[in-house]
Protein backbone atom coordinates (compact mmCIF):
# COMPACT_ATOMS: atom_id res chain seq x y z
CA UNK A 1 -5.47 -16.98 -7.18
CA UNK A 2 -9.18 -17.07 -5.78
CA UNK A 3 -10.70 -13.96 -7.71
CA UNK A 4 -14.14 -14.13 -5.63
CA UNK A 5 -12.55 -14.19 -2.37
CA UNK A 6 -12.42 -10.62 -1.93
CA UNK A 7 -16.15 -9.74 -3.52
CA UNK A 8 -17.39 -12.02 -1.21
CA UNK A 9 -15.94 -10.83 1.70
CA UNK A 10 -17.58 -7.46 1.03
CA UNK A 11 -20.75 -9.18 0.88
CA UNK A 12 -20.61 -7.58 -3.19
CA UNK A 13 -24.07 -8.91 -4.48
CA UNK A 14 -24.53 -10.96 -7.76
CA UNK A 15 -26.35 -7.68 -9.69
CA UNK A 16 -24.58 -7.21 -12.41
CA UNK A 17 -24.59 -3.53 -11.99
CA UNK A 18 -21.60 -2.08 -11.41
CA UNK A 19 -21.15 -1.80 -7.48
CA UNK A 20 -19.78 1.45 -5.43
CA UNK A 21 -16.98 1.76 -3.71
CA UNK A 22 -18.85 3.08 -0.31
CA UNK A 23 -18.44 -0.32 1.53
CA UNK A 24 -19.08 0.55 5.51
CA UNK A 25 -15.76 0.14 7.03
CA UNK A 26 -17.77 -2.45 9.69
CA UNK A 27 -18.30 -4.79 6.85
CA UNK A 28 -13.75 -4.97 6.57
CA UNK A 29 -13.27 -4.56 10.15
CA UNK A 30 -15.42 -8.19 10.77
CA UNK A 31 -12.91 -10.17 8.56
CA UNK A 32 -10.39 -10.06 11.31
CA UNK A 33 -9.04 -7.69 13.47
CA UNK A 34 -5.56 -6.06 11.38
CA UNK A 35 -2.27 -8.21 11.99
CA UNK A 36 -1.50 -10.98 14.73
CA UNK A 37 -2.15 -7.89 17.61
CA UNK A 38 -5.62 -7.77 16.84
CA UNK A 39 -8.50 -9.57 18.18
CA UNK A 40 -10.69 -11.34 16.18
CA UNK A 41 -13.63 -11.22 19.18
CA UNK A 42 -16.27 -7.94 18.55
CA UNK A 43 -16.17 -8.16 22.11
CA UNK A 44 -12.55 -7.25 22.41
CA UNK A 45 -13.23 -3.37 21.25
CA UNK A 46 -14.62 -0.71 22.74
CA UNK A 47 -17.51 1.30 20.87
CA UNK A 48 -15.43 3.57 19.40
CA UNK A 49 -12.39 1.47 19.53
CA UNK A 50 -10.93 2.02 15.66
CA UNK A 51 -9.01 -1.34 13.72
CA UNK A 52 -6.22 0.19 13.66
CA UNK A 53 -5.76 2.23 17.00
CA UNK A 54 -2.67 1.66 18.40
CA UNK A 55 -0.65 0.71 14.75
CA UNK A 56 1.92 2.07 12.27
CA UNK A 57 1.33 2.35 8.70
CA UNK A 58 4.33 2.80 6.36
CA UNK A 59 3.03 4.02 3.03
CA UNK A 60 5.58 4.49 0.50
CA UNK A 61 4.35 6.95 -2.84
CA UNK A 62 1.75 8.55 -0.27
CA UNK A 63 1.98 11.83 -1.97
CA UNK A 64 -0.93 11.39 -4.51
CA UNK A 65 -3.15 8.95 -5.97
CA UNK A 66 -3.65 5.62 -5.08
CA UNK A 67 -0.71 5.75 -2.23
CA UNK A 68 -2.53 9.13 -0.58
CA UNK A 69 -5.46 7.18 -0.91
CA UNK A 70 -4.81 4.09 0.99
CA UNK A 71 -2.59 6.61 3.64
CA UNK A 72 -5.70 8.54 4.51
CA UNK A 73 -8.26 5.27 4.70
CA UNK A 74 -5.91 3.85 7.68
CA UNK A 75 -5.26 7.13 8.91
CA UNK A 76 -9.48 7.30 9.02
CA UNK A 77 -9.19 4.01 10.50
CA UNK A 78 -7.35 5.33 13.62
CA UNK A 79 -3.56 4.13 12.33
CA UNK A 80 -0.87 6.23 12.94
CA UNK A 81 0.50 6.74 9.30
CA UNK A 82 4.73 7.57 7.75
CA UNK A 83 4.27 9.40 5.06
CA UNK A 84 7.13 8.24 2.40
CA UNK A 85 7.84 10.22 -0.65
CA UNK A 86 10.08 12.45 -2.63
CA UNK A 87 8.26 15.65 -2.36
CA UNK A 88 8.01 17.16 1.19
CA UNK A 89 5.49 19.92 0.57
CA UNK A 90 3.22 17.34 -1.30
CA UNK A 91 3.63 14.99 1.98
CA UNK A 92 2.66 17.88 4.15
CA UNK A 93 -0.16 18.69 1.78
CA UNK A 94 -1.31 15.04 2.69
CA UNK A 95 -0.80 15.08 6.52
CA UNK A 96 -2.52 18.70 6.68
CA UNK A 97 -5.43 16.71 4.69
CA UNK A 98 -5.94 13.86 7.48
CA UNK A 99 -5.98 16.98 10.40
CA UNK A 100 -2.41 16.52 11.25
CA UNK A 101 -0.71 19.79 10.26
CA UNK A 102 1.75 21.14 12.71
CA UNK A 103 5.02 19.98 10.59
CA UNK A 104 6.21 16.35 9.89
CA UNK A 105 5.07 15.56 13.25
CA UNK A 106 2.49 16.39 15.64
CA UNK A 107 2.42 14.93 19.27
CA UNK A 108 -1.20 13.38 20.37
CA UNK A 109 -0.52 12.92 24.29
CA UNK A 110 1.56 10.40 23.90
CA UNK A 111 4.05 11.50 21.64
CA UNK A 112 2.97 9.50 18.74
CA UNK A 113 1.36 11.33 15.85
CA UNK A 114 1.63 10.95 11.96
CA UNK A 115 5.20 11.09 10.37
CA UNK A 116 6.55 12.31 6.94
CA UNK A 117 9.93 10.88 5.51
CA UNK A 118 11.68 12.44 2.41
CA UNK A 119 13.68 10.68 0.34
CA UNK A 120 13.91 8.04 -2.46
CA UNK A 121 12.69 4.53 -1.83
CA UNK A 122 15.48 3.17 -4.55
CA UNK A 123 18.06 4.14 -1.88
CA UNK A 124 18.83 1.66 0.22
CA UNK A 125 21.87 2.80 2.30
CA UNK A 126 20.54 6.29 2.24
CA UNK A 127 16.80 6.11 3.01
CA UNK A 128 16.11 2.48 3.75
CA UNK A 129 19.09 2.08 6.41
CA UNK A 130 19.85 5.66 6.93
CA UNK A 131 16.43 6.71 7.69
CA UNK A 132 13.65 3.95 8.00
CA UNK A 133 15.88 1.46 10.25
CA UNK A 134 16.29 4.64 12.68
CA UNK A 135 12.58 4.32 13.49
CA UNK A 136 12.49 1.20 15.56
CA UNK A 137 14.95 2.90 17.73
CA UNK A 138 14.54 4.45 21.56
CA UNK A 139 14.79 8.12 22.38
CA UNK A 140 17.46 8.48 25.14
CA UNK A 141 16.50 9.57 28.57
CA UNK A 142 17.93 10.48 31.86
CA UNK A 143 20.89 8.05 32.53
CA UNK A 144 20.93 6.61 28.56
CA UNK A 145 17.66 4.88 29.49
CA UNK A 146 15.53 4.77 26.74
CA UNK A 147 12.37 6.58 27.57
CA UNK A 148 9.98 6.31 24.90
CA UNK A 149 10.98 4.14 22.34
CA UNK A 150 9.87 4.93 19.14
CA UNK A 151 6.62 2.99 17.67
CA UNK A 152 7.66 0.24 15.00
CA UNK A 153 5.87 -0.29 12.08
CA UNK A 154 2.96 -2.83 11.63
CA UNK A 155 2.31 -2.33 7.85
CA UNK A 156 3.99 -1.76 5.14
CA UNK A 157 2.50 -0.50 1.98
CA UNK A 158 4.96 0.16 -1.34
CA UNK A 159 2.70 2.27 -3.25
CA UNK A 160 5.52 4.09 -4.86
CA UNK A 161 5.69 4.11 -8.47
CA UNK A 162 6.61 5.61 -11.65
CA UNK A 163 5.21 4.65 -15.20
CA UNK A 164 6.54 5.60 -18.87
CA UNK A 165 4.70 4.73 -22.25
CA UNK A 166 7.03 4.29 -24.85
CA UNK A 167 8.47 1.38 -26.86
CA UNK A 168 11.28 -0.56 -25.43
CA UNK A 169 13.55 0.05 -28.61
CA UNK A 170 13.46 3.81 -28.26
CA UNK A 171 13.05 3.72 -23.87
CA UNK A 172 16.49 5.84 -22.93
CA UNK A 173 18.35 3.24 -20.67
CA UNK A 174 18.22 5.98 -17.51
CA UNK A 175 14.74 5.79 -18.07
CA UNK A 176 14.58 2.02 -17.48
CA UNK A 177 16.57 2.19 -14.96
CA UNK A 178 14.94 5.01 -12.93
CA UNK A 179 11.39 2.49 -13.21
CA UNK A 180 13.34 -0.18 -12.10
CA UNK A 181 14.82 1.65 -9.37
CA UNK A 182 11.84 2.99 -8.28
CA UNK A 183 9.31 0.26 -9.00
CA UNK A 184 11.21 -2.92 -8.40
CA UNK A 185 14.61 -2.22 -6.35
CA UNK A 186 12.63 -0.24 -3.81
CA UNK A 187 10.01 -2.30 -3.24
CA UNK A 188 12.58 -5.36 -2.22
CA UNK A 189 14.39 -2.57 -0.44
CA UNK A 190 11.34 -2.04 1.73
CA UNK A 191 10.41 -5.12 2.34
CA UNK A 192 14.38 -6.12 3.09
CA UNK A 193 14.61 -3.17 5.88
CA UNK A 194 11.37 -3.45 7.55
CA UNK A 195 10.34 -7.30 7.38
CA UNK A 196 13.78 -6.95 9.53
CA UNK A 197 11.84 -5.37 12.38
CA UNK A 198 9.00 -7.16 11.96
CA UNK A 199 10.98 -10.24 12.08
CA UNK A 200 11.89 -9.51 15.66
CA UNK A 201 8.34 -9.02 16.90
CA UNK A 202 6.88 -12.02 14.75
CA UNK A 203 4.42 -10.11 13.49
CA UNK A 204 3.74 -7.86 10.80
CA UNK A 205 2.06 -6.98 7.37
CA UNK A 206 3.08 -5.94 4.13
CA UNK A 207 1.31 -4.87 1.17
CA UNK A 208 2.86 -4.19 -2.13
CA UNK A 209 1.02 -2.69 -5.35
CA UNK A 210 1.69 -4.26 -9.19
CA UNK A 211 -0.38 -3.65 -11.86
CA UNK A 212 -2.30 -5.28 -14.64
CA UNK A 213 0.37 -4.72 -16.98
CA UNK A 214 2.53 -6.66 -14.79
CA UNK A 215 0.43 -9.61 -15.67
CA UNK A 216 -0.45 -9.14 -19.31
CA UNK A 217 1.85 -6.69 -20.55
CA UNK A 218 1.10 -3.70 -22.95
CA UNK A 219 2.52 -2.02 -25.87
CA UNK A 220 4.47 0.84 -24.95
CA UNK A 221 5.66 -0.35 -21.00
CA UNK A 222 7.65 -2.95 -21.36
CA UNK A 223 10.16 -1.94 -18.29
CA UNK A 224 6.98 -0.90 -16.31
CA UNK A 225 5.61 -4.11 -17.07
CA UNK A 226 8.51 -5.82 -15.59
CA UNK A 227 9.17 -4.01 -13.18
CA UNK A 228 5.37 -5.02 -11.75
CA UNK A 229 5.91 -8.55 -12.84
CA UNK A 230 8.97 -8.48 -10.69
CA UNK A 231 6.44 -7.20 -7.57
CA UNK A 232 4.39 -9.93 -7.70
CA UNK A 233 7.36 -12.43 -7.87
CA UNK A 234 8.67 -11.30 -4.96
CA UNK A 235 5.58 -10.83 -2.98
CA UNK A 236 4.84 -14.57 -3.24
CA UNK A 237 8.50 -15.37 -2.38
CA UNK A 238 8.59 -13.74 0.53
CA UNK A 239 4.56 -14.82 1.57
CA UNK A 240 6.59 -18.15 2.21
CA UNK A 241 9.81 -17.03 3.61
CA UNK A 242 8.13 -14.50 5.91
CA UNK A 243 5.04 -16.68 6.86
CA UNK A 244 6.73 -18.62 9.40
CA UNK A 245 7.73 -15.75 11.61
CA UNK A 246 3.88 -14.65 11.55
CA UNK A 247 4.52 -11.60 8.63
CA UNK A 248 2.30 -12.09 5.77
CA UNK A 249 2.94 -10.63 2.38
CA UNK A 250 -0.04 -9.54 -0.30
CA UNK A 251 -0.30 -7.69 -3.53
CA UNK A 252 -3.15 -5.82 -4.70
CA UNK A 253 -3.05 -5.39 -8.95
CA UNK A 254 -4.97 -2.60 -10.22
CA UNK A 255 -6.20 -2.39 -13.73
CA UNK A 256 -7.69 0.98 -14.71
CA UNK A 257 -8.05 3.62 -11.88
CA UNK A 258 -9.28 7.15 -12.13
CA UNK A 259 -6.40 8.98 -11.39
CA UNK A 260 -4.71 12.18 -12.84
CA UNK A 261 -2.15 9.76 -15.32
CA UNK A 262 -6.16 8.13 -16.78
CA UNK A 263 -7.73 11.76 -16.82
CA UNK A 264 -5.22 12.65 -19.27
CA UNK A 265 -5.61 9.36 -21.93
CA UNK A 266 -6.95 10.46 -25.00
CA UNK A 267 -10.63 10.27 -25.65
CA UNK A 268 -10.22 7.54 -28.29
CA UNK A 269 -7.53 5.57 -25.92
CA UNK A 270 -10.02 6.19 -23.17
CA UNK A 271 -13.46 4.77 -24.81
CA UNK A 272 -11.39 1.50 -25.99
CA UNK A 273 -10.11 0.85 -23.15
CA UNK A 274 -13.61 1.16 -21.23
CA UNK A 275 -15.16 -1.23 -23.78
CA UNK A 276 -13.22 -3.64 -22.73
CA UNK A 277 -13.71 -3.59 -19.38
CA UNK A 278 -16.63 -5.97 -18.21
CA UNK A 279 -17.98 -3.53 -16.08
CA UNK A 280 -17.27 -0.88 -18.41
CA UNK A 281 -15.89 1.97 -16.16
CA UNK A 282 -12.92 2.26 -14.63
CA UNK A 283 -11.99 1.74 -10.79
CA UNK A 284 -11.43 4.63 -8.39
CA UNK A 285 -8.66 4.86 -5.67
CA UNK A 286 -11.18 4.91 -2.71
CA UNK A 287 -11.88 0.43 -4.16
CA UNK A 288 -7.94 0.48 -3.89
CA UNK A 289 -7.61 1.56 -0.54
CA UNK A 290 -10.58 -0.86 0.71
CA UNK A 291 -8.57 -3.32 -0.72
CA UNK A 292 -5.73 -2.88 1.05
CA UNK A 293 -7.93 -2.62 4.59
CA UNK A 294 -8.84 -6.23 3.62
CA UNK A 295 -5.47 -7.80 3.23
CA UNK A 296 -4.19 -5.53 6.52
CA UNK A 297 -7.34 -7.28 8.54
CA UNK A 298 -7.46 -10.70 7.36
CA UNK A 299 -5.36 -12.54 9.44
CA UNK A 300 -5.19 -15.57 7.01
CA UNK A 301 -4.57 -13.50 3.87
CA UNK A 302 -0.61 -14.02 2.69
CA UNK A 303 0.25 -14.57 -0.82
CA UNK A 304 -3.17 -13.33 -1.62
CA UNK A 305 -3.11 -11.32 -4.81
CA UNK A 306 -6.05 -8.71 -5.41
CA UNK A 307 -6.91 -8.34 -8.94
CA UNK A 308 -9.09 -4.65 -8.95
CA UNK A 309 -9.63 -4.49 -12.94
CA UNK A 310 -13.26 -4.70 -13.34
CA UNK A 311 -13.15 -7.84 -15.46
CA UNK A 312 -10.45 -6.56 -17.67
CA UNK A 313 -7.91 -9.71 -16.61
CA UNK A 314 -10.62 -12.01 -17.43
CA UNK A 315 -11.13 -11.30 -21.00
């Protein structure tokens, strides 16, 4: 792991103030120009040319927190973003939020506008194969020509997740298997189904997000905790066996991040866990989403692993 990497890519100074998480999207787009389609030459873009104009975002758990983050900082970035999640109003809350309203789908000229999909990432035949692998396909025309064949997707972000706190002795098996499901199985279901069509292009980027407890552990989460472990495994695995056809493969590991699951710790929970942070505050989603802007634009990150704890790993 090379923990300054990504600080210094941001151009983060050596003030040992905490730092904010408005970073001017310029500063990303100069590490390199999103996957293997982009140019790495300034020169290449027009002036209001957008990283990710022209690309497909799959972001799985999109409906809140850090998932709906990351969906709307590429949508803001001029991707074209699939919504993935369980809960279809929530998703249409979300698509309604990036100007994009008009139903699971809304045409921009082309025929290519943001996309919801419903269902359960922990089903493969179902969603993965019955759903997902549909989108790579052509929409018949006159004759059985295909006519405009659907766009495939670029990135892949698993951002779906559910988390429990309880201890593994009294953790109802269903339960551990629904985090499993969820955290692990669908994960390695995503990346199966849609490294596939990346495969064919020889291109492609995928971005999967663990946690800190998958790394250190914690009372109380012991399935969550491997389930996460289990990310990161397979994220490096597949950084190797996916390299070679020109996909690369990248975790980002969150610590502590605001979200409605940390608004709700109790006050006691909440100050220890803040005085053990270095930087003594938790992270917000908006740092998350940077993050994952990074690893989509460097061209040479795979098997890079984003630790976003504010110290916290470190001590």
């Amino acid at each position: 792991m090379r923990p300054v990497l990504f600080p210094g890519r941001l151009g983060v100074s050596t003030s040992p103030f905490p730092f904010t998480s408005r970073v001017k999207s310029t500063a990303l787009w100069s590490l390199g120009r999103g996957c293997r389609g982009h140019s790495n030459s300034a020169s290449a873009y027009g002036a209001q040319q957008l990283p990710f104009a022209g690309k497909t975002i799959m972001v799985t758990g999109a409906t809140k927190g850090i998932g709906k983050a990351i969906a709307r900082r590429f949508a803001g970035l001029g991707g074209r973003l699939v919504l993935v999640g369980r809960d279809g109003e929530g998703l249409r809350g979300v698509l309604e939020g990036m100007g994009d309203g008009e139903g699971d789908r809304k045409g921009d000229g082309d025929g290519v506008g943001h996309e919801i999909l419903v269902g359960d990432v922990g089903d493969l035949e179902g969603f993965w194969r019955g759903k997902v692998a549909k989108l790579g396909a052509g929409v018949a025309g006159e004759e059985g020509k295909e006519k405009h064949p659907k766009p495939q997707i670029d990135i892949l972000v698993n951002a779906a997740g559910i988390t429990h706190s309880s201890p593994l002795l009294t953790t109802s098996p269903e339960l551990i298997e629904s985090v499993l499901r969820t955290n692990l199985q669908g994960t390695i279901w995503g990346c199966k189904v849609v490294s596939r069509m990346m495969v064919r292009r020889r291109e492609g980027c995928i971005i999967n997000v663990s946690s800190l407890l998958g790394m250190k552990g914690g009372r109380g989460s012991a399935a969550y905790a491997a389930s996460k472990a289990g990310v990161l495994g397979l994220t490096r695995a597949l950084a190797a066996e996916l390299g070679p056809s020109g996909i690369r493969v990248n975790a980002i590991v969150p610590g502590y991040i605001e979200t409605d699951m940390t608004k709700a710790m109790p006050t006691a929970a909440r100050t220890e866990a803040l005085n053990a942070i270095p930087l003594s505050r938790f992270g917000n989603i908006k740092e998350i989403a940077d993050a994952a802007v990074f690893l989509a634009t460097n061209r040479y990150a795979n098997n890079c692993v984003l630790n976003l704890d504010g110290g916290l790993s470190a001590v």
